[in-house]
N, C-alpha and C. Protein backbone atom coordinates (compact mmCIF):
# COMPACT_ATOMS: atom_id res chain seq x y z
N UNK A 1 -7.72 -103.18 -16.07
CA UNK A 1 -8.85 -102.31 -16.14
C UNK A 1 -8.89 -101.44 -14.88
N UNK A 2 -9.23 -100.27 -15.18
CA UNK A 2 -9.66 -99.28 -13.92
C UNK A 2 -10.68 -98.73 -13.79
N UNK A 3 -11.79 -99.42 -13.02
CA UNK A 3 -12.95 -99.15 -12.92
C UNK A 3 -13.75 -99.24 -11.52
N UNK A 4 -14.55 -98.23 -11.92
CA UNK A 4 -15.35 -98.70 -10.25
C UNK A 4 -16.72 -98.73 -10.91
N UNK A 5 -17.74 -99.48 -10.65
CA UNK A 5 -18.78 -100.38 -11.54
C UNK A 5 -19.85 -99.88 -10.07
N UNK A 6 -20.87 -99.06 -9.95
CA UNK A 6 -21.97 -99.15 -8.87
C UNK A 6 -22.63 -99.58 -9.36
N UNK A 7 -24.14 -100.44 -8.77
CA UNK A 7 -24.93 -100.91 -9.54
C UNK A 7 -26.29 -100.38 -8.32
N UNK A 8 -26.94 -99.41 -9.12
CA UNK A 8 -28.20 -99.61 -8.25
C UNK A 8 -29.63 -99.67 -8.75
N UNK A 9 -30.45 -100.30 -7.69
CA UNK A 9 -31.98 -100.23 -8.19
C UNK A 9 -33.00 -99.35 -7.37
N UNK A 10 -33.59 -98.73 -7.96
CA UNK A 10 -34.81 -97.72 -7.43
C UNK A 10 -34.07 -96.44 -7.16
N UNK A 11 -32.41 -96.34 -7.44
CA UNK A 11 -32.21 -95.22 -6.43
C UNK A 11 -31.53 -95.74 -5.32
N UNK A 12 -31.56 -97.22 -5.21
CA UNK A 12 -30.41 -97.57 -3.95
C UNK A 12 -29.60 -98.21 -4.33
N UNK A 13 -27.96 -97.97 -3.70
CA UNK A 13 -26.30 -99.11 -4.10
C UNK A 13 -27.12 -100.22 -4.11
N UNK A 14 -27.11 -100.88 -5.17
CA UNK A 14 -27.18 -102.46 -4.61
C UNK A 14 -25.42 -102.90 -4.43
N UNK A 15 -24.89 -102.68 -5.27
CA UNK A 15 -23.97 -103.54 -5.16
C UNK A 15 -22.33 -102.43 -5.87
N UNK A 16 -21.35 -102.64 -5.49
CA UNK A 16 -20.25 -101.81 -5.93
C UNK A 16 -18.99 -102.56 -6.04
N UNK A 17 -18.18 -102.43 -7.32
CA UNK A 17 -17.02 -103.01 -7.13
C UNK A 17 -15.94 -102.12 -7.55
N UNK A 18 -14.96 -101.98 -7.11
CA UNK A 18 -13.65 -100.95 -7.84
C UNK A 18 -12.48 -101.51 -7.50
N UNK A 19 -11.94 -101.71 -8.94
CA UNK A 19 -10.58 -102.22 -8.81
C UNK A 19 -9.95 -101.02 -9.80
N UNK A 20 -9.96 -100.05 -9.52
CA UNK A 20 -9.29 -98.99 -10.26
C UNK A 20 -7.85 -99.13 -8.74
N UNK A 21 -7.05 -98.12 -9.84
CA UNK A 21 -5.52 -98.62 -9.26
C UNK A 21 -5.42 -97.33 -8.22
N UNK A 22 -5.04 -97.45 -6.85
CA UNK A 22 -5.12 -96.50 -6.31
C UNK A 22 -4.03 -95.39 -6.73
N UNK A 23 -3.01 -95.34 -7.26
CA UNK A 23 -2.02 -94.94 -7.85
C UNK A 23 -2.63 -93.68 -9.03
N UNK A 24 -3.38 -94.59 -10.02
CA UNK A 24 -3.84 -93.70 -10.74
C UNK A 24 -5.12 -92.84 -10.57
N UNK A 25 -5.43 -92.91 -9.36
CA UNK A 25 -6.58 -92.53 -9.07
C UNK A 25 -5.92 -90.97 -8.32
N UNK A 26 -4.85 -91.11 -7.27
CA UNK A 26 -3.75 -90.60 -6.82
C UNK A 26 -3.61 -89.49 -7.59
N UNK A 27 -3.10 -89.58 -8.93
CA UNK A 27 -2.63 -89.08 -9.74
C UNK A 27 -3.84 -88.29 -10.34
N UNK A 28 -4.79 -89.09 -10.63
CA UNK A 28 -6.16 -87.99 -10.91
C UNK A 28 -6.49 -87.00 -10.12
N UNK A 29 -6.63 -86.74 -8.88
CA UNK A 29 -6.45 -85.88 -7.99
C UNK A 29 -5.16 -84.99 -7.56
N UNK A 30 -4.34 -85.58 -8.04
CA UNK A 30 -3.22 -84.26 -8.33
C UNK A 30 -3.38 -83.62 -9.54
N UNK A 31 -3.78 -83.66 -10.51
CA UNK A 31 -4.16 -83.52 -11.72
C UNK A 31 -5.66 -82.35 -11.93
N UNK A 32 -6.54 -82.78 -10.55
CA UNK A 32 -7.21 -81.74 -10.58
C UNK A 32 -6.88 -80.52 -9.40
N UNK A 33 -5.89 -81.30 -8.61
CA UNK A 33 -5.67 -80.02 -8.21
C UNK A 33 -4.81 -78.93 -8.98
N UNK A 34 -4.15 -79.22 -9.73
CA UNK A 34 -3.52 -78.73 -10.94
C UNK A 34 -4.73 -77.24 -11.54
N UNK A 35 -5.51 -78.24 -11.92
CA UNK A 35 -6.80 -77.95 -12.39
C UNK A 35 -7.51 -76.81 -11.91
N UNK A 36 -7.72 -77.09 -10.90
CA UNK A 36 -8.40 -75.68 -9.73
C UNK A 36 -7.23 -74.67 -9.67
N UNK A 37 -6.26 -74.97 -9.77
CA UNK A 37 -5.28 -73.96 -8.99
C UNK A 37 -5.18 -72.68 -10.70
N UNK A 38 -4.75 -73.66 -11.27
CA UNK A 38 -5.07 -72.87 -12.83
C UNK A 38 -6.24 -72.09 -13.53
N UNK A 39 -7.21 -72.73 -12.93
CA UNK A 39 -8.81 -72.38 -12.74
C UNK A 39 -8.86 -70.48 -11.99
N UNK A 40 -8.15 -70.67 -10.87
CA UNK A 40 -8.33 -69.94 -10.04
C UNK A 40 -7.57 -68.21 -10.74
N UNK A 41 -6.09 -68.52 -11.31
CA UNK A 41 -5.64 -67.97 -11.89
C UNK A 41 -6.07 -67.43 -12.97
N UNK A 42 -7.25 -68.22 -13.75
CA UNK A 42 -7.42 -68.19 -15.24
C UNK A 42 -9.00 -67.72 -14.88
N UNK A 43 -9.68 -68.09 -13.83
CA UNK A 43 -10.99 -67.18 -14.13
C UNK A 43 -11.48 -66.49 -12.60
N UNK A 44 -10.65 -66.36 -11.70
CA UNK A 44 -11.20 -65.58 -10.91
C UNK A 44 -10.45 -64.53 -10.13
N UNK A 45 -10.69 -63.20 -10.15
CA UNK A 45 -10.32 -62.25 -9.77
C UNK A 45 -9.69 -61.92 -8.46
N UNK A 46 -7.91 -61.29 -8.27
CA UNK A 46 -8.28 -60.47 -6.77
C UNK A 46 -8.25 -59.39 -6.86
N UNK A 47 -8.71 -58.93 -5.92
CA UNK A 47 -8.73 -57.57 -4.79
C UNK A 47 -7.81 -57.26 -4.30
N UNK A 48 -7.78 -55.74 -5.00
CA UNK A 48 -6.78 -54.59 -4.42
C UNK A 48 -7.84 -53.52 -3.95
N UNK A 49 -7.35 -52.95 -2.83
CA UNK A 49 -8.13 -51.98 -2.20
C UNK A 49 -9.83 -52.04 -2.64
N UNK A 50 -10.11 -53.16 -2.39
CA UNK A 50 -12.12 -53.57 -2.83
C UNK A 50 -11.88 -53.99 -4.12
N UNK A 51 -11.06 -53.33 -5.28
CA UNK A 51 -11.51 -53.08 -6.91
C UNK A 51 -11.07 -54.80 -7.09
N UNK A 52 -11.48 -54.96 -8.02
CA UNK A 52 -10.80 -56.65 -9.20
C UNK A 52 -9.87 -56.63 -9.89
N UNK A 53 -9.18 -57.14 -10.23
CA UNK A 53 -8.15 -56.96 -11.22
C UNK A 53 -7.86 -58.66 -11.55
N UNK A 54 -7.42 -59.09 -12.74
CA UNK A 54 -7.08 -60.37 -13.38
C UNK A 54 -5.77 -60.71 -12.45
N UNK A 55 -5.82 -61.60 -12.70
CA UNK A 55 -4.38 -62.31 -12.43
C UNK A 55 -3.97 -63.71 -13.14
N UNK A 56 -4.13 -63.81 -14.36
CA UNK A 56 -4.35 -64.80 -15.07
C UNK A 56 -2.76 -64.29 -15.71
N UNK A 57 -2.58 -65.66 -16.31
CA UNK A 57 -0.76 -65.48 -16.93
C UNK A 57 -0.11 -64.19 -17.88
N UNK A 58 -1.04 -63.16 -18.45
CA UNK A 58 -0.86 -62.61 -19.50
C UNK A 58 -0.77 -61.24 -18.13
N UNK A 59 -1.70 -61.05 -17.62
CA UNK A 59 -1.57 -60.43 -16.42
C UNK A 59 -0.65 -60.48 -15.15
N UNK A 60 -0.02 -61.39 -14.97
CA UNK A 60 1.07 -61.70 -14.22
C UNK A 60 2.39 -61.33 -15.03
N UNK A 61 2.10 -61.47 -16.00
CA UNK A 61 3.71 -60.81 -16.88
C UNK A 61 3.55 -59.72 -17.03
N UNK A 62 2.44 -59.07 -17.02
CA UNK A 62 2.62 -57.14 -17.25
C UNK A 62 2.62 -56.89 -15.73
N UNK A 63 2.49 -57.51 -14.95
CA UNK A 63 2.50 -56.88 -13.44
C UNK A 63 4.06 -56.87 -13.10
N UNK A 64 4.05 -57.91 -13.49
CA UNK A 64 5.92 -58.10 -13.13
C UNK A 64 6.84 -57.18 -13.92
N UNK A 65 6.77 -57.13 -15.32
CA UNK A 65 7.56 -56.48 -16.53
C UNK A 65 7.08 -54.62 -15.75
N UNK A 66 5.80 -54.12 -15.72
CA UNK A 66 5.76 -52.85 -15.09
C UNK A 66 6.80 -52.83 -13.84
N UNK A 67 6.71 -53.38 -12.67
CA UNK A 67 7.16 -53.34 -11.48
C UNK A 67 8.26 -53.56 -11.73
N UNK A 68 8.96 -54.32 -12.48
CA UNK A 68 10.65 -54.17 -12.75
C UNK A 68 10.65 -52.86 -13.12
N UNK A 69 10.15 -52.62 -13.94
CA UNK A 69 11.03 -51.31 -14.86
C UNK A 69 10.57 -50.32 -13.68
N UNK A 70 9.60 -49.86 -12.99
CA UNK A 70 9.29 -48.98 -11.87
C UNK A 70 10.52 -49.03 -10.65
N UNK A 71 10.79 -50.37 -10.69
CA UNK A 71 11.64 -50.74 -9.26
C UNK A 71 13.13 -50.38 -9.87
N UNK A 72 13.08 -50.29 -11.22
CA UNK A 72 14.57 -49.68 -11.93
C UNK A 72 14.88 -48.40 -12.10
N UNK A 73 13.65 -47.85 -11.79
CA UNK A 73 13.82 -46.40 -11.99
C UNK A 73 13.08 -45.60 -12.95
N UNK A 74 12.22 -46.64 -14.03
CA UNK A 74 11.44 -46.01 -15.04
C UNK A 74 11.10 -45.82 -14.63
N UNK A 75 10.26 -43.95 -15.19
CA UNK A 75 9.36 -43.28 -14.50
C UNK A 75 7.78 -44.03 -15.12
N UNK A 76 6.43 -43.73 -14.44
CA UNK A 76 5.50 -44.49 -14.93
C UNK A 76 4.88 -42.77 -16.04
N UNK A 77 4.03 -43.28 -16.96
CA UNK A 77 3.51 -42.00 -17.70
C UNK A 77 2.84 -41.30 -17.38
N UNK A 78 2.86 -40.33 -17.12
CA UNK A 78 1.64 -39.37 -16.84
C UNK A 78 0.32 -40.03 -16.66
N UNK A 79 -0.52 -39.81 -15.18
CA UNK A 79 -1.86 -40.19 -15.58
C UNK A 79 -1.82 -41.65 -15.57
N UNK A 80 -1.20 -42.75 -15.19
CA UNK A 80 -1.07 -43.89 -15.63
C UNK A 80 -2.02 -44.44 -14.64
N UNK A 81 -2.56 -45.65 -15.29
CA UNK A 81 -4.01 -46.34 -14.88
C UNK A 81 -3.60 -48.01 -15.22
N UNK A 82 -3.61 -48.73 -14.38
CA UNK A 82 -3.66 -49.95 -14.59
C UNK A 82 -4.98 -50.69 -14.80
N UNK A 83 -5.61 -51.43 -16.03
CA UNK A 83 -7.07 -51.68 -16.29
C UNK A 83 -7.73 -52.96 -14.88
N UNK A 84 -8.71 -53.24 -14.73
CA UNK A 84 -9.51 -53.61 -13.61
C UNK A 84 -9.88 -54.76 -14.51
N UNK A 85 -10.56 -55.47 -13.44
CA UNK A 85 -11.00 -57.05 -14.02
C UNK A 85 -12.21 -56.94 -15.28
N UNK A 86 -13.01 -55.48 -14.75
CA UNK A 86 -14.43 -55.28 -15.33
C UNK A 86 -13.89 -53.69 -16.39
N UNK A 87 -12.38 -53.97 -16.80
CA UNK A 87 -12.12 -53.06 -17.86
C UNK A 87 -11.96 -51.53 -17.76
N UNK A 88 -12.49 -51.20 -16.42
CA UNK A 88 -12.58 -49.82 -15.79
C UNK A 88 -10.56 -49.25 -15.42
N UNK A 89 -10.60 -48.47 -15.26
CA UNK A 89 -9.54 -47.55 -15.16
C UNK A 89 -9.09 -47.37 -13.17
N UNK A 90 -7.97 -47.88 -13.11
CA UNK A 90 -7.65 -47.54 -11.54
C UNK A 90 -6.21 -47.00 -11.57
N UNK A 91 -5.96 -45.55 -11.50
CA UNK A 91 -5.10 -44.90 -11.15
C UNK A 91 -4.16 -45.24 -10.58
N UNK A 92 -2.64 -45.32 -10.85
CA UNK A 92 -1.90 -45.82 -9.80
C UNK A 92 -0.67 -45.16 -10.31
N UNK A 93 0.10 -44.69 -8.89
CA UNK A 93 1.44 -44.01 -9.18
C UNK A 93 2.29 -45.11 -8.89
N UNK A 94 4.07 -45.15 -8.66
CA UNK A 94 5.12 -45.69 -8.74
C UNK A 94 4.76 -46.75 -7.20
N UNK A 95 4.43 -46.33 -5.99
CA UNK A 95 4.03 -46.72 -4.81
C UNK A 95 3.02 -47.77 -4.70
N UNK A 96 1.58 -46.98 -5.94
CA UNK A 96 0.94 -47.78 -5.90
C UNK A 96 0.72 -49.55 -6.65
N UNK A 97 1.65 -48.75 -7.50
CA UNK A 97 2.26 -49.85 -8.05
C UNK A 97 2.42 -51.25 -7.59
N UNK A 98 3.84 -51.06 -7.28
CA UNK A 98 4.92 -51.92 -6.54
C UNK A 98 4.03 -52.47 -5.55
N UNK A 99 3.56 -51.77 -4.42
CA UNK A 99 2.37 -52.62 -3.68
C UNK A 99 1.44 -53.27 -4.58
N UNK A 100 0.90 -53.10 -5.19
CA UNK A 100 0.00 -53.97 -5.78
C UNK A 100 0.78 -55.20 -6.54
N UNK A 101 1.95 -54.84 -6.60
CA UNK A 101 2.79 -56.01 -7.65
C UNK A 101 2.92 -57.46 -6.47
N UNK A 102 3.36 -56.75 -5.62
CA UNK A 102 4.18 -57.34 -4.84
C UNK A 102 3.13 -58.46 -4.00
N UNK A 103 1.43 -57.47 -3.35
CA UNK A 103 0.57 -58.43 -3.19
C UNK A 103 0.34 -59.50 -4.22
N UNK A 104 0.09 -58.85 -5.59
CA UNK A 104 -0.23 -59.93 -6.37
C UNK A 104 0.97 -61.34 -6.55
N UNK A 105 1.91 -61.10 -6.63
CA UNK A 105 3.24 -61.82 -6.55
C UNK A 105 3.22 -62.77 -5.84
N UNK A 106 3.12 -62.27 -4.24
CA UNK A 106 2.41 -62.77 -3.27
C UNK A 106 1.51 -63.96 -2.93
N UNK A 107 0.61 -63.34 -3.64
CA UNK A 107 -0.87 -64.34 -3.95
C UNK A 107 -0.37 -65.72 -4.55
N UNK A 108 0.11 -65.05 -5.76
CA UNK A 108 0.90 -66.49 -6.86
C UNK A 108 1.36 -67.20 -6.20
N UNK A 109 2.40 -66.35 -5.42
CA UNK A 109 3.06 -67.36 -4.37
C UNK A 109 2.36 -68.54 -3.71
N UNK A 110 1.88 -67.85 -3.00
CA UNK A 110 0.86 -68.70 -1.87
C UNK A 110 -0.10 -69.47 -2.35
N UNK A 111 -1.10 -69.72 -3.58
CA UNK A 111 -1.34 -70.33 -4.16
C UNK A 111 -0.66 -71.97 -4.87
N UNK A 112 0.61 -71.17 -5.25
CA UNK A 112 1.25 -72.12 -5.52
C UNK A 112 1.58 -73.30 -4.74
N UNK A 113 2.00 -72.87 -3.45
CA UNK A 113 2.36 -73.24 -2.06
C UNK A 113 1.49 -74.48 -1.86
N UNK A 114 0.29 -73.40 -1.59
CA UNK A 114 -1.22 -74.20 -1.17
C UNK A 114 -1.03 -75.67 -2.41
N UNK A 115 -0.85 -75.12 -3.15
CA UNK A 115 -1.23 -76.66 -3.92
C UNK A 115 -0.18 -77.53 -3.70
N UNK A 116 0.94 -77.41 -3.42
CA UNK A 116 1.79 -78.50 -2.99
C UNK A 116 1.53 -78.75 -1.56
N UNK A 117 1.04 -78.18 -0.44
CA UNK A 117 0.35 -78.89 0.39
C UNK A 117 -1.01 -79.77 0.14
N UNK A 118 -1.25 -78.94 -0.73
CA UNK A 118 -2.77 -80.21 -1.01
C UNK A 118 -1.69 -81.38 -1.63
N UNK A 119 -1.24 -81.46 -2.57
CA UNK A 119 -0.94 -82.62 -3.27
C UNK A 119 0.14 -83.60 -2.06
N UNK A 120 1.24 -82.99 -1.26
CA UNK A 120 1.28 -84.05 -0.01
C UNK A 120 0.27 -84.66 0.56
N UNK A 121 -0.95 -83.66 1.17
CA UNK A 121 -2.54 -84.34 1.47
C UNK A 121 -2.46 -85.87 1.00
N UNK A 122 -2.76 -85.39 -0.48
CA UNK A 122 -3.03 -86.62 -0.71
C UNK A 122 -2.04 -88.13 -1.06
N UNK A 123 -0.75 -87.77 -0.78
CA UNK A 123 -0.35 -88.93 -1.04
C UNK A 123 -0.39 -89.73 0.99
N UNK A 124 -0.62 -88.93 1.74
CA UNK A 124 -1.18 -89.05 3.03
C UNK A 124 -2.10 -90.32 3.23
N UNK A 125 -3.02 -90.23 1.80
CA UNK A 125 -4.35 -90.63 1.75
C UNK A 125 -3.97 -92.36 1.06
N UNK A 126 -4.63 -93.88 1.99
CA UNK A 126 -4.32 -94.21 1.01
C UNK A 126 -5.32 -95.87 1.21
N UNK A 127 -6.55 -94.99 0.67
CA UNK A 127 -7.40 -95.23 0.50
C UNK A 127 -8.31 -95.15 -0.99
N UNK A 128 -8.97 -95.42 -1.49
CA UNK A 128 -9.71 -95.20 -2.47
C UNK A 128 -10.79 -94.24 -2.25
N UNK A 129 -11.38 -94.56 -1.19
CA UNK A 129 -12.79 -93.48 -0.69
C UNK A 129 -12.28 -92.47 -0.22
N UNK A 130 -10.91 -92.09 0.47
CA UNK A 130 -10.52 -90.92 0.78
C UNK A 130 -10.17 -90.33 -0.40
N UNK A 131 -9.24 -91.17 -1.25
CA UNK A 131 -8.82 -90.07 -2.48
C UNK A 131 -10.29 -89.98 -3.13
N UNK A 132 -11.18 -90.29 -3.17
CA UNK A 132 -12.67 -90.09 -3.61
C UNK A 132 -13.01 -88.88 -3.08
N UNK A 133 -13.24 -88.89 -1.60
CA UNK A 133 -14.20 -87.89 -0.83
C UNK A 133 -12.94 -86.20 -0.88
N UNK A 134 -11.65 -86.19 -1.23
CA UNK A 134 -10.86 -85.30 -1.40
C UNK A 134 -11.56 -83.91 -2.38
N UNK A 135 -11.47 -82.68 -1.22
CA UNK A 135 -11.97 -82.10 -1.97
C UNK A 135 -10.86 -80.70 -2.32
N UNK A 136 -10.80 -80.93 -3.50
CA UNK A 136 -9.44 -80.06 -4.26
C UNK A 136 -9.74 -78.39 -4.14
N UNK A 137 -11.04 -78.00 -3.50
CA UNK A 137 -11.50 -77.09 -4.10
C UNK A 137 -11.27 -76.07 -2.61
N UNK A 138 -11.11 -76.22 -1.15
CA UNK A 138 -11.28 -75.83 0.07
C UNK A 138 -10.13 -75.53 0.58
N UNK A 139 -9.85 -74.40 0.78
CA UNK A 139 -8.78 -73.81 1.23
C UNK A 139 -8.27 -73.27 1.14
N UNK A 140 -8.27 -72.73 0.18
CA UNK A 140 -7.39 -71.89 -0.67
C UNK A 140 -7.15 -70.59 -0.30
N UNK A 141 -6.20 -69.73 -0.69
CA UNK A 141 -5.65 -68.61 0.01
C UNK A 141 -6.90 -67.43 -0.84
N UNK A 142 -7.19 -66.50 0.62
CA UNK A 142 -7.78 -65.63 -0.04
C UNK A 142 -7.43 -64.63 -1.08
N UNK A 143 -8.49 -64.22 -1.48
CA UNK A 143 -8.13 -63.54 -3.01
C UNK A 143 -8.33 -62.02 -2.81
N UNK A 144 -8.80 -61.33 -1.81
CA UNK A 144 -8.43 -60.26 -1.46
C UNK A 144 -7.20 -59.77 -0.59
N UNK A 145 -6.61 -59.22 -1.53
CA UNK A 145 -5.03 -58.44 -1.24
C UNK A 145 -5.01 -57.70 0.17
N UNK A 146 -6.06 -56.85 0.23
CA UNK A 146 -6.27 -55.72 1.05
C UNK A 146 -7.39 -56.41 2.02
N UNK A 147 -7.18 -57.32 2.68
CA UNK A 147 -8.41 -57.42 3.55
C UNK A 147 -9.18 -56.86 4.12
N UNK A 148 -8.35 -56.06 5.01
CA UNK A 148 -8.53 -54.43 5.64
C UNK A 148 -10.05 -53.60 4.70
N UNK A 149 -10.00 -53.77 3.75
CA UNK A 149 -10.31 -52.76 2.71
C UNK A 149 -11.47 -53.68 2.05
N UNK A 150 -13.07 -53.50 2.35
CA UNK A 150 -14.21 -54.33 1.82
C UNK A 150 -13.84 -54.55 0.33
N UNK A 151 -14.63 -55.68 -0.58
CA UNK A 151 -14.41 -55.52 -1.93
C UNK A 151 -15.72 -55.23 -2.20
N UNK A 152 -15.62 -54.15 -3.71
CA UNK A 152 -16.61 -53.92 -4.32
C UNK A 152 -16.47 -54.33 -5.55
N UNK A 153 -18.28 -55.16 -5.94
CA UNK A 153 -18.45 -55.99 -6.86
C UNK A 153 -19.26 -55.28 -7.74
């Protein structure tokens, strides 16, 4: 069995027992860091020069598939606008492009990164109350591209 059993009265521990396996507990916390990191990708926005833009998986393959064919020599179309997180229109030539690819790329990167340092963290940890008090959610690489450059919300 893997359980941790608190028992309290009025509002206070009386009493606590946990024989959950530290292993799988281990593993639950790599699991949410998984979680957040996918989270992060799948519902929250970065910043290019202030604006939003997605970066969620469907968005990471048109960033990449554009920026190849730009970095090959396709010309981009007339007027070409890459869409914003909030659906709006942001102008971008061959330059602006590729920079924006390359931050976003970037980001993925470092994200990715970040979570295999968290997940060493925790095999660091080897405790029950530490892998408890672990918080999956702190640290993480910022999400504005352009720091330099305020974001507007």
């Amino acid at each position: 069995m893997n359980l941790k059993i608190e028992t309290y009265e009025n509002g206070v521990l009386i009493s606590s027992v946990d024989n959950r396996d530290i292993n799988v507990v281990r593993q639950q916390v790599n699991d949410a860091i998984n979680a957040y990191r996918d989270f992060l990708f799948e519902n929250k926005p970065i910043y290019y020069h202030g604006v939003a833009f997605d970066i969620d998986e469907k968005s990471r393959n048109n960033i990449t598939a554009m920026s190849t064919a730009v970095a090959a020599g396709v010309p981009l179309p007339p007027n070409f606008v890459w869409r914003t997180y909030t659906n709006s229109e942001f102008p971008m030539d061959a330059k602006t492009l590729l920079d924006f690819a390359g931050l976003a790329m970037a980001y993925v990167n470092a994200v990715y990164v970040f979570s295999w340092i968290k997940k060493n963290e925790i095999t660091q940890l080897n405790t029950l109350e530490d892998l408890d008090a672990y918080d999956v959610t702190t640290g993480w690489p910022n999400r504005n591209l352009t720091p330099d450059i305020p974001v507007v919300e």
